[in-house]
PDB file of N, CA and C in Angstrom:
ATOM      1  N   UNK A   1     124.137  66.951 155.492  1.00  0.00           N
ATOM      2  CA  UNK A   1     123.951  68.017 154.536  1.00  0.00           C
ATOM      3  C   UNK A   1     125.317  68.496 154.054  1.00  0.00           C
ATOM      4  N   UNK A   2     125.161  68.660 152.414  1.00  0.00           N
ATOM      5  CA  UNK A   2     126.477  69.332 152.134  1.00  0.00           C
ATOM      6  C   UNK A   2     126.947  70.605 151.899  1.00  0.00           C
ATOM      7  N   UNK A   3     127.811  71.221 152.579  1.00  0.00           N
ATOM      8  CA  UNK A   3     127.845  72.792 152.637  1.00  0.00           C
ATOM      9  C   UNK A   3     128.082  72.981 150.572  1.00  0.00           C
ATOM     10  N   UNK A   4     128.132  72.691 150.322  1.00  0.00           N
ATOM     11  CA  UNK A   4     128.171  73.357 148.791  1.00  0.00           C
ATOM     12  C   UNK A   4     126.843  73.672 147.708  1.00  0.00           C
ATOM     13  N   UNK A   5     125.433  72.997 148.790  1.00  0.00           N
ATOM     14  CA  UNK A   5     124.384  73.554 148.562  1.00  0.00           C
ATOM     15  C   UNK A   5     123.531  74.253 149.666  1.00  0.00           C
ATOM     16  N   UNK A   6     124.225  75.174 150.051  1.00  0.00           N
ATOM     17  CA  UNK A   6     123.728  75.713 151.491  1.00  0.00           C
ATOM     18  C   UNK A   6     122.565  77.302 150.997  1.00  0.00           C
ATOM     19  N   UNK A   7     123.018  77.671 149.726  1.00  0.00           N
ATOM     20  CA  UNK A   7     121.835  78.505 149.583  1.00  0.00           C
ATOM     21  C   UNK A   7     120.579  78.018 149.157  1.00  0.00           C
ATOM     22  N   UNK A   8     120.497  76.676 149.300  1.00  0.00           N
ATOM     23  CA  UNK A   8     119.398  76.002 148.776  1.00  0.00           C
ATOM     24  C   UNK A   8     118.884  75.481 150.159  1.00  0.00           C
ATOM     25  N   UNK A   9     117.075  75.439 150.282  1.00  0.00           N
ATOM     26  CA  UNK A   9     116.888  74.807 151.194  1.00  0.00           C
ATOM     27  C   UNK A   9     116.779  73.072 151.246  1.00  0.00           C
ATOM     28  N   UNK A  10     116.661  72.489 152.177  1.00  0.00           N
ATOM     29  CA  UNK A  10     116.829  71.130 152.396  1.00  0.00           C
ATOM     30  C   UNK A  10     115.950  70.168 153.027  1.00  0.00           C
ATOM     31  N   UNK A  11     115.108  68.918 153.025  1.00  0.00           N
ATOM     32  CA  UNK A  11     114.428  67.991 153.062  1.00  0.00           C
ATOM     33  C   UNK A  11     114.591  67.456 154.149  1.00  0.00           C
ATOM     34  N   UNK A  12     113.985  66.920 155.159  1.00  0.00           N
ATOM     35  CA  UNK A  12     114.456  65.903 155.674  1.00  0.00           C
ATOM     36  C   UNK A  12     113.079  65.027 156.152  1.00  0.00           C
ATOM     37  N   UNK A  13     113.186  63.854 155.869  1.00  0.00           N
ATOM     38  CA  UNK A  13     112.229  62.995 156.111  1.00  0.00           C
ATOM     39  C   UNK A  13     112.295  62.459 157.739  1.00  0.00           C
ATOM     40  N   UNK A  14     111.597  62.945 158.567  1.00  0.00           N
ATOM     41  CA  UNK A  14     111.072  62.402 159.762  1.00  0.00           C
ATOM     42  C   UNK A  14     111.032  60.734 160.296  1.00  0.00           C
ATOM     43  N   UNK A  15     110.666  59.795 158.713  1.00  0.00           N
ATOM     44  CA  UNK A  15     110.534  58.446 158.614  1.00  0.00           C
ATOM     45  C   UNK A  15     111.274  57.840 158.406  1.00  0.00           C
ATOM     46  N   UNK A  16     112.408  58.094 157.090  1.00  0.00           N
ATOM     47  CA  UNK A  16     113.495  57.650 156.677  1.00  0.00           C
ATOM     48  C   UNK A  16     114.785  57.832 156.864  1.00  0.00           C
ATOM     49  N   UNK A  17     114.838  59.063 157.091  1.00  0.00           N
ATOM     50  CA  UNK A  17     115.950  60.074 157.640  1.00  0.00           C
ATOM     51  C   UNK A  17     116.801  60.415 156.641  1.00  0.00           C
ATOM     52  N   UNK A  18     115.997  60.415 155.449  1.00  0.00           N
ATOM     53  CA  UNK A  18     116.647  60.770 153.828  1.00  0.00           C
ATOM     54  C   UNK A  18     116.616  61.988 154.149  1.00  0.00           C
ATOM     55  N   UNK A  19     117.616  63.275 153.399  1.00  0.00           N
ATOM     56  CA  UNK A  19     117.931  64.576 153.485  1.00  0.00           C
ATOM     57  C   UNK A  19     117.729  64.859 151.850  1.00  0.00           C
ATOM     58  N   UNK A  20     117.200  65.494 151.228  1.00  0.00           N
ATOM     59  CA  UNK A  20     117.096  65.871 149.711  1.00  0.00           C
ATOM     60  C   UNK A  20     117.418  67.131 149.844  1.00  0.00           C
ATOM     61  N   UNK A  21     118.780  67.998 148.903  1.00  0.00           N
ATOM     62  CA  UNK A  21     118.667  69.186 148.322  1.00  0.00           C
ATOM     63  C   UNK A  21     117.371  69.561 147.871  1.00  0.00           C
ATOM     64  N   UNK A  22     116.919  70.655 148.322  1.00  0.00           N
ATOM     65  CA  UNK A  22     115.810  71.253 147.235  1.00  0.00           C
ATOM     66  C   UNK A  22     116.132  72.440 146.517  1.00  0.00           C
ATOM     67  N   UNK A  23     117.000  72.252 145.357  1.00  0.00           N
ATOM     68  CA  UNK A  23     117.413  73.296 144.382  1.00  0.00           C
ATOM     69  C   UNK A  23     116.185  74.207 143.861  1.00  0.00           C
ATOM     70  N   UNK A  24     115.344  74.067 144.133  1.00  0.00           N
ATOM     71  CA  UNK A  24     114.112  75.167 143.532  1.00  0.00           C
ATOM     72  C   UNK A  24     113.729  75.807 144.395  1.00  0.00           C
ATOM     73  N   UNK A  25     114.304  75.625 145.745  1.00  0.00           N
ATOM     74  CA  UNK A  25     113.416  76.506 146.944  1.00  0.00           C
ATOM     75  C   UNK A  25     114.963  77.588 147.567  1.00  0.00           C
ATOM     76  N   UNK A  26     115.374  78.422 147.134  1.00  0.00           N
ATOM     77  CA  UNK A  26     116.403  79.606 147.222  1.00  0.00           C
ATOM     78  C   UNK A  26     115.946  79.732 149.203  1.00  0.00           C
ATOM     79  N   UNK A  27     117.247  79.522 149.553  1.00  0.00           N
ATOM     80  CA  UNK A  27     117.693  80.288 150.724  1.00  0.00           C
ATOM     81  C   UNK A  27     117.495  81.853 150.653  1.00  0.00           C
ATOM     82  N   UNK A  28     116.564  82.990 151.685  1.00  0.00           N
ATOM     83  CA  UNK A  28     115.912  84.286 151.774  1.00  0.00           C
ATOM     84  C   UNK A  28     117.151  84.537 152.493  1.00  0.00           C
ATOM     85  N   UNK A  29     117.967  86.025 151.513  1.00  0.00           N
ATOM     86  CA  UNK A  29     118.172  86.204 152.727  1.00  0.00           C
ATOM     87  C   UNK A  29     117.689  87.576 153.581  1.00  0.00           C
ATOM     88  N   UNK A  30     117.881  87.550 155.057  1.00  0.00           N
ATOM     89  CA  UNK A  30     117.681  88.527 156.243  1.00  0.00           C
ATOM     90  C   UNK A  30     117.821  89.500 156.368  1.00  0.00           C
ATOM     91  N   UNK A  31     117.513  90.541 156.370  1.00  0.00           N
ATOM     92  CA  UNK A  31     117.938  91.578 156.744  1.00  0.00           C
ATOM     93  C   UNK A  31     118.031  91.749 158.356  1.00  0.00           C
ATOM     94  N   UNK A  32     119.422  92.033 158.973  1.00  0.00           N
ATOM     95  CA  UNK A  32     119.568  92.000 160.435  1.00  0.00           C
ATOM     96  C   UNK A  32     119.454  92.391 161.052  1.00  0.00           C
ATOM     97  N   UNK A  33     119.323  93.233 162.318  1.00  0.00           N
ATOM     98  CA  UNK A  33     118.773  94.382 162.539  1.00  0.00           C
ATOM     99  C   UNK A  33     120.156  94.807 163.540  1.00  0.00           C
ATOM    100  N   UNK A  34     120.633  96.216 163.137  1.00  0.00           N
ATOM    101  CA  UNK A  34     121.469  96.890 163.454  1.00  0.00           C
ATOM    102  C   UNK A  34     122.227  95.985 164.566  1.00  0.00           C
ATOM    103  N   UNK A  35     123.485  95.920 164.603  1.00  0.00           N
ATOM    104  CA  UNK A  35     124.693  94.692 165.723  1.00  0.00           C
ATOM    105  C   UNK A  35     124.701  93.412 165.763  1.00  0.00           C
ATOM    106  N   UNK A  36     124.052  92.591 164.556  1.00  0.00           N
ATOM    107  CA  UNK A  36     124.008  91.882 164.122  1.00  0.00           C
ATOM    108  C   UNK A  36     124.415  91.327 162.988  1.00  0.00           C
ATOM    109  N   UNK A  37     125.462  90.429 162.756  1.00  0.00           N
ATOM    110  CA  UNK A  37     125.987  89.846 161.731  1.00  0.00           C
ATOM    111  C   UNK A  37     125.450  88.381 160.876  1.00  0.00           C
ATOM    112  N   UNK A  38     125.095  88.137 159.961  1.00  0.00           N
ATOM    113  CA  UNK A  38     124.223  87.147 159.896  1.00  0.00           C
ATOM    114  C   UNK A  38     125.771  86.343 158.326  1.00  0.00           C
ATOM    115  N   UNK A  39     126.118  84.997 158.664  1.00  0.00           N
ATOM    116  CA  UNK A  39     127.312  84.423 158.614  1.00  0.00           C
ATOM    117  C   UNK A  39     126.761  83.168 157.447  1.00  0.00           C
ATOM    118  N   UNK A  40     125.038  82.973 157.840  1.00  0.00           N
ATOM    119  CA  UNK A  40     124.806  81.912 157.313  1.00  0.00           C
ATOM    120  C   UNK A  40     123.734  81.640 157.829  1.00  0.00           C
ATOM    121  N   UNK A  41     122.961  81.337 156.378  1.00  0.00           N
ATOM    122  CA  UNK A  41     121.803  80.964 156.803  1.00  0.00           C
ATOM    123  C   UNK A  41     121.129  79.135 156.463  1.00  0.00           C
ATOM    124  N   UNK A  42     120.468  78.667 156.850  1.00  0.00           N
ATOM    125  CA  UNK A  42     120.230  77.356 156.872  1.00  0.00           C
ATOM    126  C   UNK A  42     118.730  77.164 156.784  1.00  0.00           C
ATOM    127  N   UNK A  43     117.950  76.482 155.786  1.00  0.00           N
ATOM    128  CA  UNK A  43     116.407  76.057 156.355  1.00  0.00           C
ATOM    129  C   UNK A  43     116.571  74.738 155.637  1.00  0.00           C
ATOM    130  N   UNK A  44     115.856  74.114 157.150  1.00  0.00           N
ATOM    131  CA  UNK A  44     115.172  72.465 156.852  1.00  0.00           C
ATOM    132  C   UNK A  44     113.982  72.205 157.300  1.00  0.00           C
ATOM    133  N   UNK A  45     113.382  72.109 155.724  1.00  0.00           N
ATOM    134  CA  UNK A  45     111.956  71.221 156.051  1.00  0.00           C
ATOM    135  C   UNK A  45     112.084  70.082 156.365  1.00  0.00           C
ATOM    136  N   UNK A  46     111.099  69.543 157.550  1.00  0.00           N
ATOM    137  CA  UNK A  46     110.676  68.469 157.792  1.00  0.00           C
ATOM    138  C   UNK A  46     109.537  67.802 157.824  1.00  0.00           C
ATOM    139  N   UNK A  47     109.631  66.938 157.068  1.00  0.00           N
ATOM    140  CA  UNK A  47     107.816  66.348 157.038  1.00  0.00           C
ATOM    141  C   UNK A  47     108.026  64.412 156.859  1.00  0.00           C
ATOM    142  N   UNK A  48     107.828  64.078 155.857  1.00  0.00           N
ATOM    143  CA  UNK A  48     107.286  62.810 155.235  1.00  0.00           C
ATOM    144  C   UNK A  48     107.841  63.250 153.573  1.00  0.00           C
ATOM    145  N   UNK A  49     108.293  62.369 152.832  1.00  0.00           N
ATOM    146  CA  UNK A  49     108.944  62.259 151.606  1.00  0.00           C
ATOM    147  C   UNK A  49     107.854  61.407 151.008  1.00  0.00           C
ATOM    148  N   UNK A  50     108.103  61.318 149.397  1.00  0.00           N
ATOM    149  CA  UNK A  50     106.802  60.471 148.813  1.00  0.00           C
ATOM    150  C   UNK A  50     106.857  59.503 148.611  1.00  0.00           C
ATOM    151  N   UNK A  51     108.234  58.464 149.331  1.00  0.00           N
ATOM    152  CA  UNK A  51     108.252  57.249 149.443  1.00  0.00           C
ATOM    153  C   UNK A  51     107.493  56.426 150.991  1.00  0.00           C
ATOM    154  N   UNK A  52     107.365  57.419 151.621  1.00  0.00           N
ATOM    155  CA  UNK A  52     106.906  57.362 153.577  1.00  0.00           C
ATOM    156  C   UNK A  52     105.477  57.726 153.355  1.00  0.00           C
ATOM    157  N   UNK A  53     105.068  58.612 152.126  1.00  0.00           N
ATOM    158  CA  UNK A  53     103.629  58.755 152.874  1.00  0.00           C
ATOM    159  C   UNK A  53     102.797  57.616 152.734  1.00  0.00           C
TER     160      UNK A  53
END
């Protein structure tokens, strides 16, 4: 994965082990709860891609 699309979430195929940016799905961010610093956030879906199913 490349840190220069990190507010975007990310793909990863279980079968192939292809990783796809997903530019349409926005990184949420957190609200932390008091003594907590939040630095970075990360989500990866994992499933099957539409070349594996």
């Amino acid at each position: 994965m490349k840190v220069h699309d990190i507010l975007n979430a990310h793909f990863y195929c279980d079968a192939c082990e292809m990783v796809k940016c997903m530019e349409e799905i926005p990184v949420k961010h957190y609200q932390m709860p008091n003594g907590y610093l939040n630095n970075e956030t990360e989500v990866m879906i994992k499933g099957r891609c539409p070349n594996c199913m």
